[in-house]
C-alpha atoms as a PDB file:
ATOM      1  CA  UNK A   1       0.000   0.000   0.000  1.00  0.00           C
ATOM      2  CA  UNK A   2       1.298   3.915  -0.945  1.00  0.00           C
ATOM      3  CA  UNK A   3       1.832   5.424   2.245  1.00  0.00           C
ATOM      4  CA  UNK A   4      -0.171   8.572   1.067  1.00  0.00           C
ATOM      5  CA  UNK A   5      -2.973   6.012   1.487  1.00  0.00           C
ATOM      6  CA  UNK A   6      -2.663   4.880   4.816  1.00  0.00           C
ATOM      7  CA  UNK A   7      -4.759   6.647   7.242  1.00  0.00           C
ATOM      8  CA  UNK A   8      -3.584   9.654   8.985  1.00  0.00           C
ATOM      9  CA  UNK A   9      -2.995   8.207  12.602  1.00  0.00           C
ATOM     10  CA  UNK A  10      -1.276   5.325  10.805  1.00  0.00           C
ATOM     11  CA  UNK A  11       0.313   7.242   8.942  1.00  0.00           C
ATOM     12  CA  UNK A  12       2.020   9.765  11.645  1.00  0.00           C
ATOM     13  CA  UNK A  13       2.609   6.670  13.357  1.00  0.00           C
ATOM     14  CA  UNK A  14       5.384   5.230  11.070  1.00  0.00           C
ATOM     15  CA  UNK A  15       7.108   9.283  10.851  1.00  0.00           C
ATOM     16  CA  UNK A  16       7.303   9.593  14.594  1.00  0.00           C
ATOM     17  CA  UNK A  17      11.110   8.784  15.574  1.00  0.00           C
ATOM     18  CA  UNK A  18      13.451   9.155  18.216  1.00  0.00           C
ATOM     19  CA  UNK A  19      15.622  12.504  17.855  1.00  0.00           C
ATOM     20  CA  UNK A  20      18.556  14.236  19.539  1.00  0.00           C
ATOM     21  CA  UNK A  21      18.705  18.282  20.244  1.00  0.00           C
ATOM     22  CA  UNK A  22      20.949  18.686  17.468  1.00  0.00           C
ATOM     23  CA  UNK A  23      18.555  18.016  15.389  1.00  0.00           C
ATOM     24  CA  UNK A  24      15.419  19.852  16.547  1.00  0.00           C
ATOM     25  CA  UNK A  25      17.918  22.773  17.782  1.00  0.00           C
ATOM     26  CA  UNK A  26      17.687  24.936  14.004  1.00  0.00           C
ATOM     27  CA  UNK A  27      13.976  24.334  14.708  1.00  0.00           C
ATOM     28  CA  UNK A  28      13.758  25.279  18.056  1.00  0.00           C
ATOM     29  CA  UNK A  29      15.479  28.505  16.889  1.00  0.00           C
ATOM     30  CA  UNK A  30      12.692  28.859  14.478  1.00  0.00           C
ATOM     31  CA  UNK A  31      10.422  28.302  16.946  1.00  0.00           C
ATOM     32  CA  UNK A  32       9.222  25.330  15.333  1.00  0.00           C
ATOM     33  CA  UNK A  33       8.961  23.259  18.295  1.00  0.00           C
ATOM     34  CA  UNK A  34       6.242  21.991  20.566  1.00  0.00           C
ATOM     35  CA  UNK A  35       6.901  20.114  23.332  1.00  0.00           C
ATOM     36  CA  UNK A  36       4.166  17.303  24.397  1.00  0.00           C
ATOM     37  CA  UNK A  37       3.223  16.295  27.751  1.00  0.00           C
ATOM     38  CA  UNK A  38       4.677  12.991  27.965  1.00  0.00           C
ATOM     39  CA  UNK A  39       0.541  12.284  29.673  1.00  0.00           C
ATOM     40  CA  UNK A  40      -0.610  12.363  25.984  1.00  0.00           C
ATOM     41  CA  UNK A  41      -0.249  10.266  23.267  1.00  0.00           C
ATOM     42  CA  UNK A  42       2.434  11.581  20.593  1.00  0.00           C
ATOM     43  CA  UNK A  43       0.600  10.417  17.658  1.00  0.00           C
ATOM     44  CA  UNK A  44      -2.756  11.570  18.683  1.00  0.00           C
ATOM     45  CA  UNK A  45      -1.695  15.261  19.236  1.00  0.00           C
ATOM     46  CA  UNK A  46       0.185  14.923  15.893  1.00  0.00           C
ATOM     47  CA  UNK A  47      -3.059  13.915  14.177  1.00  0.00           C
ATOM     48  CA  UNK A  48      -5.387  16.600  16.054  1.00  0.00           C
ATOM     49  CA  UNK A  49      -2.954  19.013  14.929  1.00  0.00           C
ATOM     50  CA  UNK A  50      -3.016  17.720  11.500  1.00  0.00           C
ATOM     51  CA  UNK A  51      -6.844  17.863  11.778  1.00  0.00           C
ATOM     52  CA  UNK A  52      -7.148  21.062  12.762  1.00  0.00           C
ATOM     53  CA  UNK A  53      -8.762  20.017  15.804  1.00  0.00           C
ATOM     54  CA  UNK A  54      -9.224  23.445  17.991  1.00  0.00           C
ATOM     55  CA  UNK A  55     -10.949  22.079  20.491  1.00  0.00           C
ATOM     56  CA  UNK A  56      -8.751  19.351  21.574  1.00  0.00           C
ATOM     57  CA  UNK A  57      -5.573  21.969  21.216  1.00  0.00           C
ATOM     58  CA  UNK A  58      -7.482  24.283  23.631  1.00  0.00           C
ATOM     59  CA  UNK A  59      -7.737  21.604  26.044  1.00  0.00           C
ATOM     60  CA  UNK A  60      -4.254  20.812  26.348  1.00  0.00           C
ATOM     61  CA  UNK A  61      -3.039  24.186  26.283  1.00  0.00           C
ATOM     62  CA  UNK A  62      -5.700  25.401  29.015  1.00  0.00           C
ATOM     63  CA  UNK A  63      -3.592  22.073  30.876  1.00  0.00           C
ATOM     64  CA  UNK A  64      -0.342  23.118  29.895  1.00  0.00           C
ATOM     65  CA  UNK A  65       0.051  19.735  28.362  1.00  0.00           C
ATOM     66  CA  UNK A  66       1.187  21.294  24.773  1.00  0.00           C
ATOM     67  CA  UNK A  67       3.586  24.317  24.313  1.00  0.00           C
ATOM     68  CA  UNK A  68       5.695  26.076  23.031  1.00  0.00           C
ATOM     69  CA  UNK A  69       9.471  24.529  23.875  1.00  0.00           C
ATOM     70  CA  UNK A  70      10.983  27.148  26.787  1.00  0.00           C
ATOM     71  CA  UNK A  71      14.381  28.050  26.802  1.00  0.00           C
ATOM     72  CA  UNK A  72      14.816  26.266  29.943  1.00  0.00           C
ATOM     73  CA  UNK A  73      13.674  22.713  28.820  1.00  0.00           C
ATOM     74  CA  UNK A  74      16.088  23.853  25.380  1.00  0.00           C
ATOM     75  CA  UNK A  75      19.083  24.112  27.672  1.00  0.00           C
ATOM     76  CA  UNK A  76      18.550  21.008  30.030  1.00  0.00           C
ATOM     77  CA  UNK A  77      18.024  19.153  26.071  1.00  0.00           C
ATOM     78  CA  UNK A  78      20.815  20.285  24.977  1.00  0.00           C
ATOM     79  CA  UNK A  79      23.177  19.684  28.045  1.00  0.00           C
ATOM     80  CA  UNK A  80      22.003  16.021  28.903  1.00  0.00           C
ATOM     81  CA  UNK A  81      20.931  13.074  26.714  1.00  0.00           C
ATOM     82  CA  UNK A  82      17.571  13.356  26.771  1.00  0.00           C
ATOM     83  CA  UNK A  83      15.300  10.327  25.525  1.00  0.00           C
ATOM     84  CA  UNK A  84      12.932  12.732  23.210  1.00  0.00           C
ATOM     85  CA  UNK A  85      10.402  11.269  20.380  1.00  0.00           C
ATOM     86  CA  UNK A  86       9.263  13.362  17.691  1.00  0.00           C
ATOM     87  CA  UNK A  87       6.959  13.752  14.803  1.00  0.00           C
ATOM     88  CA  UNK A  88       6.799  16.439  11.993  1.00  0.00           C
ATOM     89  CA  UNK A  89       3.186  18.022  11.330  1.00  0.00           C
ATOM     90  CA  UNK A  90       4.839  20.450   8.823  1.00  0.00           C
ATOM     91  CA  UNK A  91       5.642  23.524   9.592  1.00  0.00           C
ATOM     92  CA  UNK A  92       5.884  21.799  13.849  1.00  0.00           C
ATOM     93  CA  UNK A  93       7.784  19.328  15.062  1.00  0.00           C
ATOM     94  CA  UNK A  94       6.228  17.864  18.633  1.00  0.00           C
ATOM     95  CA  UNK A  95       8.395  16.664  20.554  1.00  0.00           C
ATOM     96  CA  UNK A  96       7.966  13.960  23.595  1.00  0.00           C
ATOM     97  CA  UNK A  97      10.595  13.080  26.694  1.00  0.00           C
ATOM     98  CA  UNK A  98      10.269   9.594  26.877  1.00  0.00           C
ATOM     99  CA  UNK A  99      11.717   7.418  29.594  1.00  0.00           C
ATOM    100  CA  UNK A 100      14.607   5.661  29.111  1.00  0.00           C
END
């Protein structure tokens, strides 16, 4: 199957990856980065955002459970190995902590 048909959740699924700061840092100084409650699902807030799905972003802002990636949590990245996941909803990337 062409992966442009694959459903959308399925489809964000297979894209989401594990990434290091160097790599998110020339989008982070973009401020191209959201940083996602590692609470939530990766994937799901990938394909609300895709969807256009105000409602469900509201919610999860409201809960501080999606933002903007803070300077502070950019230099803690960048000094340690963080575990972080990621996923690319063009122009975003989300990005996840994830245990080790």
């Amino acid at each position: 199957m062409d992966e442009t048909q694959l459903p959308l959740h399925t489809h964000l699924n297979l894209e989401t990856a594990p990434i290091q700061w160097p790599e998110l840092e020339r989008f982070f100084a973009r401020g191209r980065v959201i940083q996602v409650d590692s609470a939530l699902d990766l994937v799901a807030v990938a394909t609300a955002l895709a969807k256009d799905d105000t409602d469900y972003f509201s919610a999860c802002l409201d809960k501080q459970q999606i933002q903007h990636l803070s300077n502070e949590t950019a230099k803690r990245w960048a000094q340690h190995d963080e575990h972080l996941w990621a996923v690319v909803v063009a122009p975003w990337v989300l990005v996840q902590e994830r245990e080790a």
